[in-house]
C-alpha atoms as a PDB file:
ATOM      1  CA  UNK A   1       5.040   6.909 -17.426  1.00  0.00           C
ATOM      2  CA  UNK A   2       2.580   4.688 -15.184  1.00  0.00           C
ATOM      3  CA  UNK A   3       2.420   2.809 -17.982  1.00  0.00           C
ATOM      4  CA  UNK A   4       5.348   1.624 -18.397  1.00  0.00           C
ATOM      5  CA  UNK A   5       6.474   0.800 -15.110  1.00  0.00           C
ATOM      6  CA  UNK A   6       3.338  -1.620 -15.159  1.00  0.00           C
ATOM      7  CA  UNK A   7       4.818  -3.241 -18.469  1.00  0.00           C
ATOM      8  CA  UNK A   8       8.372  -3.323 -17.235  1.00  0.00           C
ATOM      9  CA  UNK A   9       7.315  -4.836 -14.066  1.00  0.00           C
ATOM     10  CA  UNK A  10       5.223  -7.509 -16.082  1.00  0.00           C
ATOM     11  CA  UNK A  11       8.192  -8.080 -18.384  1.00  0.00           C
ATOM     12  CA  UNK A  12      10.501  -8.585 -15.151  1.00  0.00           C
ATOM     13  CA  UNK A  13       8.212 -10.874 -13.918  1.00  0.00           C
ATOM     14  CA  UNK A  14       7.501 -13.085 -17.506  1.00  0.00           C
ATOM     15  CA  UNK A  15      11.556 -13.578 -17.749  1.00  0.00           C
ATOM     16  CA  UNK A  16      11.932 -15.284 -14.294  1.00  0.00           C
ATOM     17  CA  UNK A  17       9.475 -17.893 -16.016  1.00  0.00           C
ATOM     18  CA  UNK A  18      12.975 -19.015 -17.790  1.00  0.00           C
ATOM     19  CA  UNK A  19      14.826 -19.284 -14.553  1.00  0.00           C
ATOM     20  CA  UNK A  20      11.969 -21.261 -12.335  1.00  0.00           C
ATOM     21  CA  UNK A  21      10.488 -24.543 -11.999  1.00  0.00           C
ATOM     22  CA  UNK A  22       7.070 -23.951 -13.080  1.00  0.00           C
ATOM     23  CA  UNK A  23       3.673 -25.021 -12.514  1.00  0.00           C
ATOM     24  CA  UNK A  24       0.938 -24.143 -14.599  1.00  0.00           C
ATOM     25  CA  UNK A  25      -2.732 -24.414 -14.295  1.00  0.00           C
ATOM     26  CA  UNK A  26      -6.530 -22.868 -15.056  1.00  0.00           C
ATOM     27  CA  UNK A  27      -8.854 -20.306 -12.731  1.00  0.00           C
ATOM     28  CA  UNK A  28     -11.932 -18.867 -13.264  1.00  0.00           C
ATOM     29  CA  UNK A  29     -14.458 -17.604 -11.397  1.00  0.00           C
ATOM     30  CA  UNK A  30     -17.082 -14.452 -10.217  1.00  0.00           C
ATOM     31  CA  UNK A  31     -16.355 -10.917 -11.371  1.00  0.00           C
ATOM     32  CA  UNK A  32     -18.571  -8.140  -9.283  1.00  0.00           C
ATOM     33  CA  UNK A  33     -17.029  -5.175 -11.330  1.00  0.00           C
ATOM     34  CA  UNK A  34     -17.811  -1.455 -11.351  1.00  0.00           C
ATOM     35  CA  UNK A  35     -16.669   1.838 -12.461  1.00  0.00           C
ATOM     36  CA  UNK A  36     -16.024   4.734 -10.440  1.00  0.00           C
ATOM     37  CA  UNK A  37     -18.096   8.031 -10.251  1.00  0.00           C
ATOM     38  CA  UNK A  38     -16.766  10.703  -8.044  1.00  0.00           C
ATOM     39  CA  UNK A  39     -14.278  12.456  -8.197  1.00  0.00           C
ATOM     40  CA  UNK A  40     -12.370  10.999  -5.617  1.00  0.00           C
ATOM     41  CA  UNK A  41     -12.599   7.023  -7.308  1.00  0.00           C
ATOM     42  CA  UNK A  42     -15.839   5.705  -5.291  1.00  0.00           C
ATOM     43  CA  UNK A  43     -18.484   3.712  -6.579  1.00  0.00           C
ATOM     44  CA  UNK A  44     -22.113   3.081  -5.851  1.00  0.00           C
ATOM     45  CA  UNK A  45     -22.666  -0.379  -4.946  1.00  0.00           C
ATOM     46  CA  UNK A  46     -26.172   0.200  -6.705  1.00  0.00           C
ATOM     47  CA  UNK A  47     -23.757   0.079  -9.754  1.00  0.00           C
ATOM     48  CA  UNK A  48     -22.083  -3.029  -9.531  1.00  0.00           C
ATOM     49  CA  UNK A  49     -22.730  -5.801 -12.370  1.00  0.00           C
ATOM     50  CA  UNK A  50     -22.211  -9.508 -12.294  1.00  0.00           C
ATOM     51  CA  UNK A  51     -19.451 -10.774 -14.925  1.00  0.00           C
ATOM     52  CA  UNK A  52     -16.896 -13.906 -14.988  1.00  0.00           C
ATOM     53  CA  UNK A  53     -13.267 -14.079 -15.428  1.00  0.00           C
ATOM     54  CA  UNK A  54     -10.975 -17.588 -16.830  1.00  0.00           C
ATOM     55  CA  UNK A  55      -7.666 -18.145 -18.006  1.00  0.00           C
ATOM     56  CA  UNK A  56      -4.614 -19.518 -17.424  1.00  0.00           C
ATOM     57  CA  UNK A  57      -2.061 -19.008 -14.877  1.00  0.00           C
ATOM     58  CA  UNK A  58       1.231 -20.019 -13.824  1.00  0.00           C
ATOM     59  CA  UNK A  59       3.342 -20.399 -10.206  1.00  0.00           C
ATOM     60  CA  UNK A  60       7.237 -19.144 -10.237  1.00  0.00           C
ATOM     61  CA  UNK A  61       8.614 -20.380  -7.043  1.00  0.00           C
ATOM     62  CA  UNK A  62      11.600 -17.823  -6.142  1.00  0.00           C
ATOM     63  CA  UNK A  63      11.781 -19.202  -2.683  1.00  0.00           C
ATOM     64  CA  UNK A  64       9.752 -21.983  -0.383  1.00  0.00           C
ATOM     65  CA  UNK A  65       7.463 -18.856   0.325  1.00  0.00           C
ATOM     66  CA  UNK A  66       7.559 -16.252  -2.658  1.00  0.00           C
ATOM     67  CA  UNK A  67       6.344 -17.212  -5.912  1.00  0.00           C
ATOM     68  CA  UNK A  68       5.364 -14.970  -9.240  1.00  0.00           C
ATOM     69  CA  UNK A  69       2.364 -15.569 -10.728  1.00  0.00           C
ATOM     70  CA  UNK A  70       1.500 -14.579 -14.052  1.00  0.00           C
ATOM     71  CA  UNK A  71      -1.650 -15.711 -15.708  1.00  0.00           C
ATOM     72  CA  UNK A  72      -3.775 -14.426 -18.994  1.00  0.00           C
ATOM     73  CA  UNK A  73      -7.443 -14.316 -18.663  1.00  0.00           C
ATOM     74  CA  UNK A  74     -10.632 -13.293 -20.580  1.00  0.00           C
ATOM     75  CA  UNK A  75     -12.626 -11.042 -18.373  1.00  0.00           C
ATOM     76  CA  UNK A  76     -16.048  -8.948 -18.038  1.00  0.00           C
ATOM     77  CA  UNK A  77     -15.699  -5.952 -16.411  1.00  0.00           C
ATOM     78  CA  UNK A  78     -18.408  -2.559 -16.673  1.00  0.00           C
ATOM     79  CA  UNK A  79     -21.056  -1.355 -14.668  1.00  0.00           C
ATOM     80  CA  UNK A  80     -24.800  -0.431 -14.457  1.00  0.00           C
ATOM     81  CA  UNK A  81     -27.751   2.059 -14.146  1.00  0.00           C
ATOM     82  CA  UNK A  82     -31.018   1.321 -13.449  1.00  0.00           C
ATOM     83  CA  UNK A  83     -34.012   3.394 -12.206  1.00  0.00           C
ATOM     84  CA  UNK A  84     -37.073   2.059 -10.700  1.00  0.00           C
ATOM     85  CA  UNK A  85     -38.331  -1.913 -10.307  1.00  0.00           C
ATOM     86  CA  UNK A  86     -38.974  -4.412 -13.255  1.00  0.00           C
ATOM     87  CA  UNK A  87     -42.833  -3.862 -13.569  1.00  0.00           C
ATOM     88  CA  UNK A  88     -42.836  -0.553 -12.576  1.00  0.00           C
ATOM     89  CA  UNK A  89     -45.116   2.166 -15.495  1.00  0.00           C
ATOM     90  CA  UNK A  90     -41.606   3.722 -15.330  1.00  0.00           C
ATOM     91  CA  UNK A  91     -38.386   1.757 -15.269  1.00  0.00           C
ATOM     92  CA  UNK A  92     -34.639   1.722 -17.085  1.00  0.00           C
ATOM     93  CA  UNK A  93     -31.657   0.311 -16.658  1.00  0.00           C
ATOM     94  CA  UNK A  94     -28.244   0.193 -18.907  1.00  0.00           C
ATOM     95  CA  UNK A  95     -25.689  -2.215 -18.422  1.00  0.00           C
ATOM     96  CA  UNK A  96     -22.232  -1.557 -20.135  1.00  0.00           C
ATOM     97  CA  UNK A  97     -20.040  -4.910 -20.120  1.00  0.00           C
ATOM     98  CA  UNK A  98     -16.429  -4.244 -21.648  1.00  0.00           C
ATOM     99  CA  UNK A  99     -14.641  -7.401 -22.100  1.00  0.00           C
ATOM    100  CA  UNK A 100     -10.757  -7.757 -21.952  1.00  0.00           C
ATOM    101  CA  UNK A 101      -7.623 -10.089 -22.045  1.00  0.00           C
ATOM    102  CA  UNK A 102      -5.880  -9.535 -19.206  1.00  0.00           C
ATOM    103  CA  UNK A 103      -2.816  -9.775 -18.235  1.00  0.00           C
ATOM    104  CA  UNK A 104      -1.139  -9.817 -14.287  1.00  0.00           C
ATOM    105  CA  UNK A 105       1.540 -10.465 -12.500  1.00  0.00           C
ATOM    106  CA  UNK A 106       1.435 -10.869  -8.820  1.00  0.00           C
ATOM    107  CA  UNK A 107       3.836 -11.346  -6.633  1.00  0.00           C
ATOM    108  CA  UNK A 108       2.620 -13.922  -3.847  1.00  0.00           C
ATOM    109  CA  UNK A 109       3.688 -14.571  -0.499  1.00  0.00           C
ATOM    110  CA  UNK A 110       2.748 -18.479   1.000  1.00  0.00           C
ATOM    111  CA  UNK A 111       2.223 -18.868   4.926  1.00  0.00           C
ATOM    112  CA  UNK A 112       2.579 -22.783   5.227  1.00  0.00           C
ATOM    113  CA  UNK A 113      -0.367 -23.637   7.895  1.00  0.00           C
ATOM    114  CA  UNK A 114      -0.508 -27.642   7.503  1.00  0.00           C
ATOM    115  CA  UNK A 115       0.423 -30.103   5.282  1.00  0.00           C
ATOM    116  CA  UNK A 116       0.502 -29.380   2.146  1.00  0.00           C
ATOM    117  CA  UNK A 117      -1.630 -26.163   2.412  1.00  0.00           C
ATOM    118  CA  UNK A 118      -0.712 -22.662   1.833  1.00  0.00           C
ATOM    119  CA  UNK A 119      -2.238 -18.979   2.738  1.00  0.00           C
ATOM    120  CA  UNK A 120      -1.429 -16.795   0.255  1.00  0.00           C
ATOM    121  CA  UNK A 121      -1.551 -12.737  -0.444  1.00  0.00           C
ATOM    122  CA  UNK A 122      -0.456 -10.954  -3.326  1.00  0.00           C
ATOM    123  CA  UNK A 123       0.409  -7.799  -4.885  1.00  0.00           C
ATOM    124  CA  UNK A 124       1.181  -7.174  -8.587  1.00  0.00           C
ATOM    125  CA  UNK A 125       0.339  -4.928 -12.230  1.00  0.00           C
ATOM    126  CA  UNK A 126      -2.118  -6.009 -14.675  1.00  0.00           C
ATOM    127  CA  UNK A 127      -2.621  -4.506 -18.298  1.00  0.00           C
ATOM    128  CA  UNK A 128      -5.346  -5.694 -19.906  1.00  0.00           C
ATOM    129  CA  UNK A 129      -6.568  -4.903 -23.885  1.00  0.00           C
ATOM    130  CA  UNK A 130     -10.342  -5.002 -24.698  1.00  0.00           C
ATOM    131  CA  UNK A 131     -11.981  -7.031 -27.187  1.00  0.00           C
ATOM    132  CA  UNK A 132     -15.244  -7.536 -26.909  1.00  0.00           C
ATOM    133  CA  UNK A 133     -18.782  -6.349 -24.869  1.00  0.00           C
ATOM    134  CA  UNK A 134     -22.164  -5.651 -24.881  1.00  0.00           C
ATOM    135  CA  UNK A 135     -24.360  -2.162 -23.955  1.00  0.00           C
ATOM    136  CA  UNK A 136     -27.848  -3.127 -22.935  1.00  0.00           C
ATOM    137  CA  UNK A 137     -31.003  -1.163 -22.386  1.00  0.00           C
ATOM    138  CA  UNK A 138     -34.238  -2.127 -21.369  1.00  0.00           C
ATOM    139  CA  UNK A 139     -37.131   0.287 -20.343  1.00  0.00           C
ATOM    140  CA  UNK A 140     -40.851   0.909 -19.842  1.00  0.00           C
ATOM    141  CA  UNK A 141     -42.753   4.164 -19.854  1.00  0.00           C
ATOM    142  CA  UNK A 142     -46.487   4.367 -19.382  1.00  0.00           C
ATOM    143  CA  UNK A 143     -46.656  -0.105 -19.920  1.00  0.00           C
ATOM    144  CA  UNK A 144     -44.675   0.059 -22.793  1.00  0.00           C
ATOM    145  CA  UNK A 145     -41.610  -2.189 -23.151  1.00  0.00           C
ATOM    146  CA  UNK A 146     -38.585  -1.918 -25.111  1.00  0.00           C
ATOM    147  CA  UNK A 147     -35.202  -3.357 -24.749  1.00  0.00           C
ATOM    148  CA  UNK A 148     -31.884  -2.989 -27.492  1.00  0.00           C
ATOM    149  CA  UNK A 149     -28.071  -3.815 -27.387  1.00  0.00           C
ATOM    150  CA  UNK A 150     -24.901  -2.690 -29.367  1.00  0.00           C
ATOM    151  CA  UNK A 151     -21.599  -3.915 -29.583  1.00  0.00           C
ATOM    152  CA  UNK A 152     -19.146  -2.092 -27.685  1.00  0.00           C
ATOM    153  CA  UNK A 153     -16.926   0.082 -29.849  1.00  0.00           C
ATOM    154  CA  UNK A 154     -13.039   0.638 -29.475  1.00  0.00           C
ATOM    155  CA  UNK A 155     -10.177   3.732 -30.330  1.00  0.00           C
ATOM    156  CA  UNK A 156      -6.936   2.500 -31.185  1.00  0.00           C
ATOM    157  CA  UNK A 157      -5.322   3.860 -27.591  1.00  0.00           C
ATOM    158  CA  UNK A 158      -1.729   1.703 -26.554  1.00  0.00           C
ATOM    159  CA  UNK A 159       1.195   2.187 -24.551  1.00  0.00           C
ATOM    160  CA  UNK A 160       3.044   2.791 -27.403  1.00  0.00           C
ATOM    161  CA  UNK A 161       1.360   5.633 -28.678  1.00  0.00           C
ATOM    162  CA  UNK A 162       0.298   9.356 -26.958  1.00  0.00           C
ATOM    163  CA  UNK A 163      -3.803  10.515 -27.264  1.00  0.00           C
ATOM    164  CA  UNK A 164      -6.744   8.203 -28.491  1.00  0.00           C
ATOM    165  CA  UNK A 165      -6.481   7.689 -32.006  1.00  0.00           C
ATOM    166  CA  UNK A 166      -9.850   7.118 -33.505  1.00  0.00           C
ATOM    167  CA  UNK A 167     -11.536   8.557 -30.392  1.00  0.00           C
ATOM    168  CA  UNK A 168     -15.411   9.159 -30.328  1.00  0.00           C
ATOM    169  CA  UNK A 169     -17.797   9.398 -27.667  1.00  0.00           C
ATOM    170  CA  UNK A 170     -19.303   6.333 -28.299  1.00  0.00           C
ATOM    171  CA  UNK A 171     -16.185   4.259 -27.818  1.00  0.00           C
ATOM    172  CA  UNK A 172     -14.204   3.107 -25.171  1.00  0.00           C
ATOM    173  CA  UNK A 173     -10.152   2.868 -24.675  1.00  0.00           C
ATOM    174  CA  UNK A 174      -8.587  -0.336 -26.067  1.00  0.00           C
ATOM    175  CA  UNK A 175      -5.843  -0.535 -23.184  1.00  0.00           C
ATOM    176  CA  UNK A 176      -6.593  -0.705 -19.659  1.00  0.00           C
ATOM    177  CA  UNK A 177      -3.994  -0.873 -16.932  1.00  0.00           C
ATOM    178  CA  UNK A 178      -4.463  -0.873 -13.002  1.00  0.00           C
ATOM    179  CA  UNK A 179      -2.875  -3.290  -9.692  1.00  0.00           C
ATOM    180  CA  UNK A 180      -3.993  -6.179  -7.924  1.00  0.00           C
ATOM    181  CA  UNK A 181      -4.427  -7.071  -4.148  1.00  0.00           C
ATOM    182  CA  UNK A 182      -5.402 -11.161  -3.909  1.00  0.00           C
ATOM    183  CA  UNK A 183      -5.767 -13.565  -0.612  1.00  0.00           C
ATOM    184  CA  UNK A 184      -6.393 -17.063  -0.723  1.00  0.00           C
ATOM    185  CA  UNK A 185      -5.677 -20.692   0.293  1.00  0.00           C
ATOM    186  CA  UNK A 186      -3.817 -23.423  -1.525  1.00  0.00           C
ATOM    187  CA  UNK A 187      -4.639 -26.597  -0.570  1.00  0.00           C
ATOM    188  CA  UNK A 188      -2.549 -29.262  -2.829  1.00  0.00           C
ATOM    189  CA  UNK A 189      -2.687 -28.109  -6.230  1.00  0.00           C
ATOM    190  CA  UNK A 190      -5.963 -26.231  -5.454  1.00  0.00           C
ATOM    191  CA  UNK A 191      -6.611 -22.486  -5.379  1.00  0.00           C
ATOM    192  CA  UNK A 192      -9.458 -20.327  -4.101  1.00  0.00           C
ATOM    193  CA  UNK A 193      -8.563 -16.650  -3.762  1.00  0.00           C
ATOM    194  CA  UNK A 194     -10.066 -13.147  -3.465  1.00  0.00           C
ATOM    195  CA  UNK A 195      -9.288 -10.466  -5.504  1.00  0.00           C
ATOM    196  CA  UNK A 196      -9.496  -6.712  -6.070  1.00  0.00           C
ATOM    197  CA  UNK A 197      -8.878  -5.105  -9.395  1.00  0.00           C
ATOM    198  CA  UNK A 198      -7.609  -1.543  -9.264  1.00  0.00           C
ATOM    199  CA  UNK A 199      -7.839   0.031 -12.696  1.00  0.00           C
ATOM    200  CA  UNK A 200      -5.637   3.440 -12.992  1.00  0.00           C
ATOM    201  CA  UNK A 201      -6.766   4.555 -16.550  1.00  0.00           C
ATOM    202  CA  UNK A 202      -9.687   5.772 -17.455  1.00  0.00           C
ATOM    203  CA  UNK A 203     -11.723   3.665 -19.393  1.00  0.00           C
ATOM    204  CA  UNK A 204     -13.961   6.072 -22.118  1.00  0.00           C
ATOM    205  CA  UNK A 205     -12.768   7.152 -25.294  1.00  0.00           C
ATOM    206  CA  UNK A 206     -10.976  11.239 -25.011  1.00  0.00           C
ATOM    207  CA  UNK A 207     -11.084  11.042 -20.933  1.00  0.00           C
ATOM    208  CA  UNK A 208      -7.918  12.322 -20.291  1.00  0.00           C
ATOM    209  CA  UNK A 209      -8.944  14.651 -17.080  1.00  0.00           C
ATOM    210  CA  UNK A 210      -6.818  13.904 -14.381  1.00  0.00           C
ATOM    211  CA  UNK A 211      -8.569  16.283 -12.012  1.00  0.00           C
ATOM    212  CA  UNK A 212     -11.005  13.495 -11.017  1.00  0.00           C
ATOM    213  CA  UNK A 213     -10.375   9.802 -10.804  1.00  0.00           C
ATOM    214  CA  UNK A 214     -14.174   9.372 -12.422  1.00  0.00           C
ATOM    215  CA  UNK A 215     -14.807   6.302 -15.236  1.00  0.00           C
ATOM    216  CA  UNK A 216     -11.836   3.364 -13.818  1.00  0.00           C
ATOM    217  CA  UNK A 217     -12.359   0.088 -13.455  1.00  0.00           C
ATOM    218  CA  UNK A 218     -12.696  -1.843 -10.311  1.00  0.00           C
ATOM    219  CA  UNK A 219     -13.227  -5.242 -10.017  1.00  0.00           C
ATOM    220  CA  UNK A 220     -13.575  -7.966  -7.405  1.00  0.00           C
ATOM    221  CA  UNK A 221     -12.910 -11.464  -8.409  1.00  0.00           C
ATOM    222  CA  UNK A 222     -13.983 -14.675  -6.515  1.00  0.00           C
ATOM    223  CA  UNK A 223     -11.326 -17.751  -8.033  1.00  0.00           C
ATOM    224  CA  UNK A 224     -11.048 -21.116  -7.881  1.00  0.00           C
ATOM    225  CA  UNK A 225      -7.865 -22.643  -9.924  1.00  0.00           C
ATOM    226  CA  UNK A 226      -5.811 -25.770 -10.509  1.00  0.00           C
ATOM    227  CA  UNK A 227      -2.223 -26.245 -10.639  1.00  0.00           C
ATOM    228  CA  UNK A 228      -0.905 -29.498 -12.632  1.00  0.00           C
ATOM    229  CA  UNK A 229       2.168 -30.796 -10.962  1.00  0.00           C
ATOM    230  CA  UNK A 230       3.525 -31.223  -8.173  1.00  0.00           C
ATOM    231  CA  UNK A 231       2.818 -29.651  -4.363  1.00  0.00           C
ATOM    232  CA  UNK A 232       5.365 -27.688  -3.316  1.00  0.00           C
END
């Protein structure tokens, strides 16, 4: 049921496209993402793992301060372990980087605070499907060094169907879903935002549980964007 409300509020937002004037533009930027490991949806910040995100977005004005913004982006999300310092006689660490398309829509409220500049904060759904990523490794025991990768692998999970078909251990969902909260400033037809990336599915192949809100996404994202047009 979740996720469809986050696909019918996406589709809501994607049909105003037809009724606005438009301006569309790029972002990209810094992804510090993470998945969550207790039961109650915290991470470690020991965890956390340096990605990127870019794309395309656009700006729906509904009103001189409300505006949609849908966008599609390709971005790295995952998370790490590692155990001991590089050097040490005894040292690991795994880094799992699942990488999506992604898809929001926020809904953005504009505080005009001079001439042609703009604060901004936001709300909206993402989903997101995955199609790409790395697992790393790298260790040493006893002054012995060894490092491997493998492709991340996917089941064939959607909104459209019920259970993971083609689950395996080894594999990760294909759909993600989750919510956005962004703040920013617009500054002509610049952007730079801040944004957190709420994933409400769990991300590994078979984890169905909902006792425990272990193995979700969460992302921050540091933007800067461009808007071809005209100010508003």
């Amino acid at each position: 049921m979740t996720k469809r409300i986050v696909l019918l509020c996406m589709a809501t937002g994607l049909s105003v496209a037809a009724m606005a004037q438009v301006r569309v533009g790029v972002k990209g930027g810094w992804n510090i993402a993470n998945v969550t490991n207790t039961n109650s949806g915290g991470t470690d910040n020991s965890r956390a793992l340096n990605s990127f995100h870019v794309g395309a977005i656009a700006d729906l004005p509904l009103s001189e301060i409300i505006s949609i913004q849908p966008g599609v982006f390709y971005t790295g999300k995952g998370t790490k372990v590692e155990r001991g310092e590089p050097g040490d006689v005894a040292y690991f660490k795994s880094t799992t980087n699942p990488q999506y398309i992604e898809i929001p829509v926020n809904f953005v409220g504009k505080i005009p605070v001079g001439q042609d500049t703009r604060l901004f904060l936001g709300v909206g759904p993402y989903a997101a499907f995955g199609v790409a990523g790395k697992n790393k490794y790298e260790t040493t025991i006893a002054g012995v060094h060894s490092n491997g990768e493998s492709s991340i692998k996917w089941d064939d999970d959607t909104p459209l169907n019920s259970g993971d078909p083609n689950q395996g251990y080894d594999k990760y969902k294909r759909f993600d879903y989750g919510g956005n909260i962004l703040a920013g400033v617009e500054f002509g037809n610049f952007l730079l935002s801040a944004q957190y990336g709420m994933g409400f599915g769990k991300i590994y192949s078979g984890t169905d549980d909902s006792r425990d809100d272990k193995s979700k996404n969460r992302v921050w994202s540091f933007s800067v964007g461009y808007l071809f047009g005209g100010t508003r």
